[in-house]
C-alpha atoms as a PDB file:
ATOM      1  CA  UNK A   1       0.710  -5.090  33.431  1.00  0.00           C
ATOM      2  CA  UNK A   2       3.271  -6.952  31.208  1.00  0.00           C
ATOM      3  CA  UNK A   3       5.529  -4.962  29.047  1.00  0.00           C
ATOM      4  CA  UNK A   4       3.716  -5.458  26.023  1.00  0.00           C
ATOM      5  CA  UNK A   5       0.742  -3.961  27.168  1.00  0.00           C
ATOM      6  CA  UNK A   6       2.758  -1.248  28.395  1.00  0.00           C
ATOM      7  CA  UNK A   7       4.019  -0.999  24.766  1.00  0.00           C
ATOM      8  CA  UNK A   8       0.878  -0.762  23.889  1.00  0.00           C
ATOM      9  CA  UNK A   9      -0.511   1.539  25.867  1.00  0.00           C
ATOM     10  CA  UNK A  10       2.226   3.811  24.925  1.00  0.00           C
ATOM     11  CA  UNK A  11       1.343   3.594  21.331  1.00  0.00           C
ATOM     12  CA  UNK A  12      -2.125   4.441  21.831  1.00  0.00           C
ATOM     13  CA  UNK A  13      -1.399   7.454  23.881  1.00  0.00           C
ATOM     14  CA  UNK A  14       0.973   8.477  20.958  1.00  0.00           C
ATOM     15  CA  UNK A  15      -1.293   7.976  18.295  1.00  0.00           C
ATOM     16  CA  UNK A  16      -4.015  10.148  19.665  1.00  0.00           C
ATOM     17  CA  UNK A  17      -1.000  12.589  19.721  1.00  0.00           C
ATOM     18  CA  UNK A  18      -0.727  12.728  16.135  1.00  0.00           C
ATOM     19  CA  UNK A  19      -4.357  12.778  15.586  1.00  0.00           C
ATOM     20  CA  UNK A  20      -4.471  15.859  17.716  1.00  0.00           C
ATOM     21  CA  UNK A  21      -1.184  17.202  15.782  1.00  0.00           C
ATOM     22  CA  UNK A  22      -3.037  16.573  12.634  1.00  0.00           C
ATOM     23  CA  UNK A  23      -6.239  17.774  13.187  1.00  0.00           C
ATOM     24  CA  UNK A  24      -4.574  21.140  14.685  1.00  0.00           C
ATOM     25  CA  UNK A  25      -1.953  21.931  11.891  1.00  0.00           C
ATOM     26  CA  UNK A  26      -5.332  20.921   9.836  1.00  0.00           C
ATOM     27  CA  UNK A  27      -7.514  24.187  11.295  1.00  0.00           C
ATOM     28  CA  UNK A  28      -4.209  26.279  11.508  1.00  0.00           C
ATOM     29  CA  UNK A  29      -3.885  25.903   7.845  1.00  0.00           C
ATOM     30  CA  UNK A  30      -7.625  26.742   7.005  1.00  0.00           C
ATOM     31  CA  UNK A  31      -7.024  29.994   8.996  1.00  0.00           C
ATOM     32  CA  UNK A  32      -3.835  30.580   7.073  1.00  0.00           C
ATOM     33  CA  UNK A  33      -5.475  29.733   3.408  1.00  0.00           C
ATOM     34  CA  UNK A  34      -8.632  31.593   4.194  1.00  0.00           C
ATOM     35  CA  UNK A  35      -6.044  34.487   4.576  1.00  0.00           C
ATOM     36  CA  UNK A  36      -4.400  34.008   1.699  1.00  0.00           C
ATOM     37  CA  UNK A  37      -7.541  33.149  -0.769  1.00  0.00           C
ATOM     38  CA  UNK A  38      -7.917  36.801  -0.438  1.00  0.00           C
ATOM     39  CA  UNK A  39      -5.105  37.499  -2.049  1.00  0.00           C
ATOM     40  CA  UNK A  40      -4.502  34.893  -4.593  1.00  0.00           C
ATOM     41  CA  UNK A  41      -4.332  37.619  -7.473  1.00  0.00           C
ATOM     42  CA  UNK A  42      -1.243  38.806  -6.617  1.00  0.00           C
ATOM     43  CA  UNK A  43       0.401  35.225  -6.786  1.00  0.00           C
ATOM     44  CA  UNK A  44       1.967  33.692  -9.879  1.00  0.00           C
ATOM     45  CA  UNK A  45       0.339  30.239 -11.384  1.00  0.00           C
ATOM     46  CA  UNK A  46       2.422  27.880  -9.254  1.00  0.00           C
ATOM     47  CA  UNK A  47       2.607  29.894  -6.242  1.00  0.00           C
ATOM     48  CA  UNK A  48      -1.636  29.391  -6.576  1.00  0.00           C
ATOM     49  CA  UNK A  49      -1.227  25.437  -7.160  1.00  0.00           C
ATOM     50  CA  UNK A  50       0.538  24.816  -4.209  1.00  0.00           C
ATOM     51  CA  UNK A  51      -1.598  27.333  -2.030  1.00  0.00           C
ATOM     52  CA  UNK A  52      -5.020  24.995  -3.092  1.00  0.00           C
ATOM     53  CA  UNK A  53      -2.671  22.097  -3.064  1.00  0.00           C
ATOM     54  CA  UNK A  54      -1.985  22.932   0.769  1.00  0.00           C
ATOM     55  CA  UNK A  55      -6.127  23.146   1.115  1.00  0.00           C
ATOM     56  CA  UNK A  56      -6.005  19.985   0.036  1.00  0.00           C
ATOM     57  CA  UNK A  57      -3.712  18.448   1.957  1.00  0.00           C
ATOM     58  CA  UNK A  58      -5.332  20.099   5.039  1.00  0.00           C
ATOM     59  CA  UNK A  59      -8.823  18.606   3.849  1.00  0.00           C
ATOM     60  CA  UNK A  60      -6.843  14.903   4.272  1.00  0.00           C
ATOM     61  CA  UNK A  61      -5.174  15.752   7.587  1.00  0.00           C
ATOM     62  CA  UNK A  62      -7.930  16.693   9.278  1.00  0.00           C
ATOM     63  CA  UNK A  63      -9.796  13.042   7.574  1.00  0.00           C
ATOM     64  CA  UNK A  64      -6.687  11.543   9.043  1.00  0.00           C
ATOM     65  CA  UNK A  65      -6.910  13.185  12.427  1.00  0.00           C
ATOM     66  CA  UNK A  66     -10.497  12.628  12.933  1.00  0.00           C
ATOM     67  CA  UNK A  67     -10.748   9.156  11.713  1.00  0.00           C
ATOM     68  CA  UNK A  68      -7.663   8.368  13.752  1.00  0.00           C
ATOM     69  CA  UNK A  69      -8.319   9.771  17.173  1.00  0.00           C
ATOM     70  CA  UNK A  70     -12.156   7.989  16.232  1.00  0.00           C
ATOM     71  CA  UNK A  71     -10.416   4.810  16.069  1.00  0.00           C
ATOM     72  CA  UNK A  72     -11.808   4.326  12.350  1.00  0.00           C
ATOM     73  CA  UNK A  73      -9.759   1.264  10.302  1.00  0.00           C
ATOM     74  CA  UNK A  74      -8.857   4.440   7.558  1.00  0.00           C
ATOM     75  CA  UNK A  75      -7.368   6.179  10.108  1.00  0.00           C
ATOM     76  CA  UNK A  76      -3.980   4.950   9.915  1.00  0.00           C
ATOM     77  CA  UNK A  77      -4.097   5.006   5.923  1.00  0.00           C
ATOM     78  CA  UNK A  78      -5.415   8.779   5.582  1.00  0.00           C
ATOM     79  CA  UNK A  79      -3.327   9.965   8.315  1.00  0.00           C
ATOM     80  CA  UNK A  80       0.292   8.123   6.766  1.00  0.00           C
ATOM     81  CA  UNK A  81      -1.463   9.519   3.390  1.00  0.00           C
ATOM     82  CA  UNK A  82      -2.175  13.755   5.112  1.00  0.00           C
ATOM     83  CA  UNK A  83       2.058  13.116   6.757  1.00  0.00           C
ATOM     84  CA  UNK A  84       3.787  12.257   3.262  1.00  0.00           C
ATOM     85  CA  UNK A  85       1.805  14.832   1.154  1.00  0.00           C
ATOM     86  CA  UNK A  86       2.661  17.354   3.752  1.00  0.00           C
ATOM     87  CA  UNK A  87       6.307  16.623   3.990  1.00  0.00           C
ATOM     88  CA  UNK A  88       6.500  16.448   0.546  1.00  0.00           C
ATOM     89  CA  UNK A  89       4.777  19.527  -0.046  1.00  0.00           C
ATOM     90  CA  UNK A  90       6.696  21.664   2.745  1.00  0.00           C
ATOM     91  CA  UNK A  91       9.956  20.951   0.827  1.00  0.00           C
ATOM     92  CA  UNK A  92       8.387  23.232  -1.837  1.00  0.00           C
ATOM     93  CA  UNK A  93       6.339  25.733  -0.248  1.00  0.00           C
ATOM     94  CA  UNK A  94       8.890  26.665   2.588  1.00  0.00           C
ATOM     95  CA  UNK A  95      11.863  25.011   1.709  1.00  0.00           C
ATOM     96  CA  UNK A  96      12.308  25.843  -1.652  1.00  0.00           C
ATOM     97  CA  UNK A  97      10.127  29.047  -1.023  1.00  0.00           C
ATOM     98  CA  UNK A  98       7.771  28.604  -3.896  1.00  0.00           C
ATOM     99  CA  UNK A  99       4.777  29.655  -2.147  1.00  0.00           C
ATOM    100  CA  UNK A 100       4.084  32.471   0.706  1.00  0.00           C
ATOM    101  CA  UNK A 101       5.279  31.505   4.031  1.00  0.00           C
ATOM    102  CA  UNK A 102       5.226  33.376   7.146  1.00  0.00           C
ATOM    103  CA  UNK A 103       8.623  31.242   8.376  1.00  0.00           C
ATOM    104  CA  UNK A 104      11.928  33.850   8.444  1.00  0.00           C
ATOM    105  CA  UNK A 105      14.036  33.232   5.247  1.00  0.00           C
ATOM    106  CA  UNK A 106      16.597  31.499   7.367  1.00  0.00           C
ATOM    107  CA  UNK A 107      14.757  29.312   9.051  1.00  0.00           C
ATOM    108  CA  UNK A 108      13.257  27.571   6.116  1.00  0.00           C
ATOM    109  CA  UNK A 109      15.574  24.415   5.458  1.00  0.00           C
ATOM    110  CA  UNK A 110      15.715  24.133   9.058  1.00  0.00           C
ATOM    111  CA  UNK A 111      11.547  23.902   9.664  1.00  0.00           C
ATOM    112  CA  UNK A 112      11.284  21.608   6.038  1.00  0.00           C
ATOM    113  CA  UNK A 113      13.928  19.136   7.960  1.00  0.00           C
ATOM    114  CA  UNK A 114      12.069  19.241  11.424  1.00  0.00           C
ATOM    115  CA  UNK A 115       8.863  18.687   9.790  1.00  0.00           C
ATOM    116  CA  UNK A 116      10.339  16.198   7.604  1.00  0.00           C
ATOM    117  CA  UNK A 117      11.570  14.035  10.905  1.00  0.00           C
ATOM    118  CA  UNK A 118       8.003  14.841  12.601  1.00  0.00           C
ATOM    119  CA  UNK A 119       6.372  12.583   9.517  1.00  0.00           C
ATOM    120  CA  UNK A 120       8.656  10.284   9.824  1.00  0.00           C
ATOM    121  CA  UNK A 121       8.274   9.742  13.778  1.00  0.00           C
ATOM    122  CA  UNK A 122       4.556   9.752  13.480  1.00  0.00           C
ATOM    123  CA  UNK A 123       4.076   7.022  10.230  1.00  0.00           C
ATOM    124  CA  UNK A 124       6.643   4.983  12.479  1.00  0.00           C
ATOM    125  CA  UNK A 125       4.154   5.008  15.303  1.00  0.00           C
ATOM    126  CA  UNK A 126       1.341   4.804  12.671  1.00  0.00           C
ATOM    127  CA  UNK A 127       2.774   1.036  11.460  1.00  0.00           C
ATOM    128  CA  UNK A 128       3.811   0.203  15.352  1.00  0.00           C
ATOM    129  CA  UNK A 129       0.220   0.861  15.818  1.00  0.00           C
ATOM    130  CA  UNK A 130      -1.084  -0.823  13.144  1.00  0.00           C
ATOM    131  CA  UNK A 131       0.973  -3.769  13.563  1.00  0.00           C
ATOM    132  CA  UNK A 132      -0.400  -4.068  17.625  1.00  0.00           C
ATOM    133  CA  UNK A 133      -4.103  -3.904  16.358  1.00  0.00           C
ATOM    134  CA  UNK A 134      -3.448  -6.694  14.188  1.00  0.00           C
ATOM    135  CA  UNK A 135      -2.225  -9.018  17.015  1.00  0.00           C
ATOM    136  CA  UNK A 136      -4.383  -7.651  19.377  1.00  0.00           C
ATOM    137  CA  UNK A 137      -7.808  -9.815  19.395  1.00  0.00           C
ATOM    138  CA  UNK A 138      -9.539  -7.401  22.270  1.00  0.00           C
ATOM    139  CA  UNK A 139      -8.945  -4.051  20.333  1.00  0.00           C
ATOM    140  CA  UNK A 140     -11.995  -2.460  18.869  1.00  0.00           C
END
């Protein structure tokens, strides 16, 4: 086995990684806003937005997860797509602490960063990935 079929391998392995990743934070975060959709009333207007905006953004990871660890030519697209909408979003919902969060008040900036660094690792991988299956004639 050369090296660049080791690389490869490699990649693979990771990227059913983050399609587990996503598809788990996915159904973590449909137990959390079925918890909270019960309370929504108490909740000011933007606190609501970004609640439904996290549904949302759940709805596309799990897409992402799925359609990646399915080997689906979307994949890579939803899943880059469900990583920067969630990074982007977890600046304001825990970082900035404009929606309920059960992360401890001091903790906050230090999750948002670690998350932030988790997207970034996995649409790396995504585009190492992507650029493999292009040069790759025997990949499905």
């Amino acid at each position: 086995m050369g090296i660049e079929e080791e690389r490869r391998e490699v990649i693979r392995v990771v990227t059913r990684v983050i399609a587990f990743c996503l598809i788990a934070e996915s159904m973590f975060g449909a137990l959390r806003l079925s918890v909270l959709l019960s309370q929504l009333g108490i909740y000011d207007a933007l606190a609501i937005a970004l609640i439904l905006a996290r549904g949302g953004v759940n709805v596309l990871q799990f897409t992402g997860g799925w359609l990646l660890a399915n080997h689906r030519p979307a994949g890579g697209v939803f899943a880059r797509s469900a990583l920067i909408a969630g990074a982007v979003l977890t600046i304001f919902d825990v970082g900035l602490q404009l929606a309920p969060t059960d992360i401890y008040h001091w903790y906050r900036w230090h999750v948002t960063v670690g998350y932030g660094l988790y997207a970034v690792a996995a649409i790396w991988c995504l585009a190492l990935q992507q650029a493999g299956t292009a040069s790759d004639p025997h990949t499905s």
